[in-house]
Structures are given as C-alpha cells and as structure tokens.
Protein backbone atom coordinates (compact mmCIF):
# COMPACT_ATOMS: atom_id res chain seq x y z
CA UNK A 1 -28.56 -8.63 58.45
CA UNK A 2 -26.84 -7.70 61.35
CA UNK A 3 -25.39 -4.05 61.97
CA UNK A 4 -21.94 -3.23 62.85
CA UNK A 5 -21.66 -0.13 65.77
CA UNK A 6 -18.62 1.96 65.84
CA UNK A 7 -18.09 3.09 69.20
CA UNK A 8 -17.22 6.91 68.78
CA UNK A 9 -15.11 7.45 72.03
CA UNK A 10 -13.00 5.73 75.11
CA UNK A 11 -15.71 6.50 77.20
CA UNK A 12 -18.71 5.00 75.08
CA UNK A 13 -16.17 2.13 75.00
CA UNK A 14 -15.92 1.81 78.36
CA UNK A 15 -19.82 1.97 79.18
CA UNK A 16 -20.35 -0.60 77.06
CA UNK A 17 -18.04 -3.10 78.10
CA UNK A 18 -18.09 -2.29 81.50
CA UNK A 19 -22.28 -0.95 82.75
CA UNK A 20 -23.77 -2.74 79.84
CA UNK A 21 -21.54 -5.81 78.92
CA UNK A 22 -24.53 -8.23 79.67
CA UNK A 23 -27.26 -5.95 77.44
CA UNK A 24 -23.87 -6.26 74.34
CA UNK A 25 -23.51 -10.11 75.42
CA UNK A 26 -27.26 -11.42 74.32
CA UNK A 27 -28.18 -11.97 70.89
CA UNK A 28 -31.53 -10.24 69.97
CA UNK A 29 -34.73 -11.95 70.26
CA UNK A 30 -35.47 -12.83 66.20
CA UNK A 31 -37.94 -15.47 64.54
CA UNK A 32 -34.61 -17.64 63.72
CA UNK A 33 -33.90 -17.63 67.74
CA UNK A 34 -37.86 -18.10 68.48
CA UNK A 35 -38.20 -21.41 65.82
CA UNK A 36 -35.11 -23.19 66.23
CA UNK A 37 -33.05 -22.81 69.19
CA UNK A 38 -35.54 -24.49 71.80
CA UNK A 39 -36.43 -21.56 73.66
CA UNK A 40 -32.77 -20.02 73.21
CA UNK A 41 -31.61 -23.06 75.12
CA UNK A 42 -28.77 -24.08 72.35
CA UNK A 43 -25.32 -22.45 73.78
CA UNK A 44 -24.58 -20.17 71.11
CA UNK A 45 -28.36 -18.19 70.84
CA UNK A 46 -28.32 -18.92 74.92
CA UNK A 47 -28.71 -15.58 77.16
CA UNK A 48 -25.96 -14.57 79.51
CA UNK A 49 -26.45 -15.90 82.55
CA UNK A 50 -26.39 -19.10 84.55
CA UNK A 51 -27.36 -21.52 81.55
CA UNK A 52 -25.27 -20.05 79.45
CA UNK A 53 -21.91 -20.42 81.71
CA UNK A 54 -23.35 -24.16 82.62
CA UNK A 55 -23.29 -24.59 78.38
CA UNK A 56 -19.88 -22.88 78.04
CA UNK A 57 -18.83 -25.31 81.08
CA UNK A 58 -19.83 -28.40 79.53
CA UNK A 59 -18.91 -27.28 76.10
CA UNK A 60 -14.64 -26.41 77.17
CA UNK A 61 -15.05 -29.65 79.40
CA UNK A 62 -16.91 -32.42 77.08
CA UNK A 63 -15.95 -31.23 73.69
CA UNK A 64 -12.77 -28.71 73.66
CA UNK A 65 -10.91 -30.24 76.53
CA UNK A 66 -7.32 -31.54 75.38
CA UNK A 67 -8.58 -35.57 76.44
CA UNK A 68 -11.82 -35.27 74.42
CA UNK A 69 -10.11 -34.11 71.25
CA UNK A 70 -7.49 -37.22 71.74
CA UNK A 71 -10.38 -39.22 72.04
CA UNK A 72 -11.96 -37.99 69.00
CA UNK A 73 -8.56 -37.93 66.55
CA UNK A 74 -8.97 -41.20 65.22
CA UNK A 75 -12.17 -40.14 63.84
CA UNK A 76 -10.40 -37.32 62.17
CA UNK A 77 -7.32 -39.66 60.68
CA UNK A 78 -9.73 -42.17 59.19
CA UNK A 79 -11.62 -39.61 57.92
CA UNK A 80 -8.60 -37.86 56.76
CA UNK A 81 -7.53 -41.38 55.18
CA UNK A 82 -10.67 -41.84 53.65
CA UNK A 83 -10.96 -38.51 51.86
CA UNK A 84 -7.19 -39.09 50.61
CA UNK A 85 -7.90 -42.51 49.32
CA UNK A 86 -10.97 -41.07 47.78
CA UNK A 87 -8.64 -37.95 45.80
CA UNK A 88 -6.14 -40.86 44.95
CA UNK A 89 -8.53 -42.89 43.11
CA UNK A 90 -9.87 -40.32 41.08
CA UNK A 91 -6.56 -39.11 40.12
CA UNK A 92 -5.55 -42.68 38.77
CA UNK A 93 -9.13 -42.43 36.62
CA UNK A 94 -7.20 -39.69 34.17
CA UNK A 95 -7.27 -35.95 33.97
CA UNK A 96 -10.95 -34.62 35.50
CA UNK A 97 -11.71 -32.53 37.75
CA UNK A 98 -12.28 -33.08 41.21
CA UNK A 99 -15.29 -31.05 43.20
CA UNK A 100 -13.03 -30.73 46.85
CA UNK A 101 -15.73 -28.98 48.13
CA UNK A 102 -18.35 -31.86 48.03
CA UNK A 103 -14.96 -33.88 49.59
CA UNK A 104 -14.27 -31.61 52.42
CA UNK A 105 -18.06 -31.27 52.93
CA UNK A 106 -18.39 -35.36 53.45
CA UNK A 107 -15.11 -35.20 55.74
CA UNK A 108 -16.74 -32.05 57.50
CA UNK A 109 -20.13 -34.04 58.33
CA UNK A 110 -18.54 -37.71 58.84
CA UNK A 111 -16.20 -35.95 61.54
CA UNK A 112 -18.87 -34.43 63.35
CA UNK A 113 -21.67 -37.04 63.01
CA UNK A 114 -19.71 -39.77 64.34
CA UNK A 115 -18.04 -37.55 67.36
CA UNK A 116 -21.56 -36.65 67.85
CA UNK A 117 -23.90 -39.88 66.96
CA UNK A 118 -21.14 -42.71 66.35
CA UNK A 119 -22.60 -43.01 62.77
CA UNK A 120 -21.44 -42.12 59.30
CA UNK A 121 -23.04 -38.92 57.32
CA UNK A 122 -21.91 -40.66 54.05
CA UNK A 123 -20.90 -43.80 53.91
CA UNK A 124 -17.12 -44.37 51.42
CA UNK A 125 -19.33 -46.93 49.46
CA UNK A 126 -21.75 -43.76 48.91
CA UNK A 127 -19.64 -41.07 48.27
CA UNK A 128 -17.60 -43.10 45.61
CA UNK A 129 -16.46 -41.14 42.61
CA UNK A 130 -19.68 -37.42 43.78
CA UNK A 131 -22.51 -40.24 43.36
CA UNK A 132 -25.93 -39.20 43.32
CA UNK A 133 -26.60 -40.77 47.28
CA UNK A 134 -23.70 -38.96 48.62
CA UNK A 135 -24.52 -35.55 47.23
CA UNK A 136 -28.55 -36.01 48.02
CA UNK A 137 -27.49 -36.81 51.68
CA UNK A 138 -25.16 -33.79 52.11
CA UNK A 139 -27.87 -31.19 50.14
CA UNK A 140 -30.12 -32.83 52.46
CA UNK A 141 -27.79 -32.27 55.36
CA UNK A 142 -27.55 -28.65 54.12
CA UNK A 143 -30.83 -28.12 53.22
CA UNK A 144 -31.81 -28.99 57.13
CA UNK A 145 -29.05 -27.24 59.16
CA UNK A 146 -27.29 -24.55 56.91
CA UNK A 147 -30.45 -22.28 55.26
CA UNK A 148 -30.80 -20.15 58.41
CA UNK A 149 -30.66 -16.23 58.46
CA UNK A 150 -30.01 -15.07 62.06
CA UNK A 151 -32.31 -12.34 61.26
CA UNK A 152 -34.88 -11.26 58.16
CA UNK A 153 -37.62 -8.40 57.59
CA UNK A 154 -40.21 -10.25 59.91
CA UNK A 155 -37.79 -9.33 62.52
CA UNK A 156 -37.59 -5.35 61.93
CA UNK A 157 -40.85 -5.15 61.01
CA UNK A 158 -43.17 -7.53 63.11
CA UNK A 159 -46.22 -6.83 61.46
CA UNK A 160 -45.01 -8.90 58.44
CA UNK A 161 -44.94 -12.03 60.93
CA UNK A 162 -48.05 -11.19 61.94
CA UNK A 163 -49.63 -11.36 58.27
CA UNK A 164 -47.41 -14.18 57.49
CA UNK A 165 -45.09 -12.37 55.36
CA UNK A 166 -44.18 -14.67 52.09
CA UNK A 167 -44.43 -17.80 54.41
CA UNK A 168 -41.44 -17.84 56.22
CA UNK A 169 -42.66 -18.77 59.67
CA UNK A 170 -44.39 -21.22 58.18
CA UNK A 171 -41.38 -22.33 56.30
CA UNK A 172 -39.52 -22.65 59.06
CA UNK A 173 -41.78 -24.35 61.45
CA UNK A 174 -42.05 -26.92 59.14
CA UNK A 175 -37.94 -27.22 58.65
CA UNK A 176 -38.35 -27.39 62.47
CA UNK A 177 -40.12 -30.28 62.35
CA UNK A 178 -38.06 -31.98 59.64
CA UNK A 179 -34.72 -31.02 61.63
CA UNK A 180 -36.35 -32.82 65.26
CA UNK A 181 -37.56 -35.99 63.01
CA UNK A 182 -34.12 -36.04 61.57
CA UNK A 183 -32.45 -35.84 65.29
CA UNK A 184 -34.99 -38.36 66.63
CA UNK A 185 -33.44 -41.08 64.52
CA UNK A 186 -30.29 -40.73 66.69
C-alpha cells in the first residue's frame, strides 16, 4: 500500500532531493518494519545514516563484489545443471506439462541457501519429478519469508493495532518466531 508522489515542479524537485533527501531516503516506521527487521537493523528497512552505509559497505564488498560472485558461480552452474537435468528427464517421461515455476523456485532457493548457509533448500532426490517434500519445503520457505506487506491498515490507523485488529500482530509475532527458529538451525 504504498503511495506514489508526483512532484509538481523543478523546484519541489529540487527541495526534495536536495534539503530533504535523508527525510525521502527512510522507509516509514510500519508494524512489518517494527516485527521483523530487528529493530530496522536489516539493510534494506535500515535508516540513512551510519549503519546503513556500513550495510551498503559490506553488502557491494561481501556479496556484489566481482571476486565474491566468481566465488559463488559454481553454485549457480550446478544448480543450473541440476534444474536442466531435472527438465530433461521429464521431457523423456512423454508429453506433460512441466510447472517451471516450482523449478525456477527450487533453483532460486538452492542458489541462495547454499551462498548463504552451504546447504541445499531442496535436495535433487526431493524435488524429483514436483514431489510432495520438495513443494512442502518451498510453500514452507514461502510461507516464512514471502507473506509480508510492507504496510497494512494497522499502520494508517494505529488504533486497530491497539485493539488487535483481526490478529495480525499477533500473526506476525508468531511468524517471527517461526522465521528465528528456522534461522537458528543454521
């Protein structure tokens, strides 16, 4: 739910980018931010300021620079290799149809778990030909990381946290607590 500003004239374009860039570079406070960003420590929710360029620092320098991605392509080719292998065998098995987004999905997830943890998300034996383990791990995967609204009505109106509006805090406190359990198996 967030709102797009036109910026009505050169000079309203240069105030903002200019007096106020650091009020236009924060995110706004919201219940998403509040539950699970660790005190708006994660780099993307993080306030401008000295965290934030230490974040962006290690970010360019430990995962974009041009000697961690050439560290991290053979991940990507045996995942690539695994995914075609995967298409190949369920082209020899006759004409059906193929789901590529639950493929892509498992080649999304293996990539970044093992850059990130060294482990597989879905293991080739699992994913086989969309078996039920492979596509419970990825819903699960999805389920913990890929529900979140930046914003919703608790956050225009905050009464509606206060009365615990339709259970969403409490939704999400306990998705909180699934996501850390999840990461504290790493």
């Amino acid at each position: 739910m967030e709102s797009l500003v036109v910026v009505p004239s050169p000079s309203a374009v240069e105030e903002c980018f200019t007096k106020n860039d650091i009020v236009f570079a924060n995110r706004p406070h919201s219940m998403t931010g509040d539950r699970f960003t660790y005190n708006y420590t994660v780099f993307v929710w993080a306030p401008y300021g000295h965290l934030w360029r230490c974040l962006r620092r290690l970010t360019v320098v430990e995962l974009f620079s041009s000697n961690s991605l050439q560290k991290s392509s053979v991940i990507r080719e045996e995942e690539i290799r695994l995914l075609l292998r995967q298409l190949v065998s369920a082209s020899k098995s006759g004409s059906q149809k193929v789901n590529l987004r639950y493929w892509v999905s498992i080649f999304s997830f293996n990539v970044m778990m093992r850059v990130v943890a060294g482990k597989w998300c879905v293991r080739e034996e699992d994913a086989g030909l969309e078996m039920e383990m492979g596509k419970q791990t990825l819903e699960n995967l999805r389920g913990l990381f890929f529900i979140i609204r930046p914003m919703n009505i608790c956050d225009c109106f905050p009464i509606l946290r206060w009365l615990g509006y339709k259970g969403i805090e409490k939704r999400m406190i306990t998705l909180q607590g699934k996501r850390d359990e999840f990461l504290q198996g790493f």
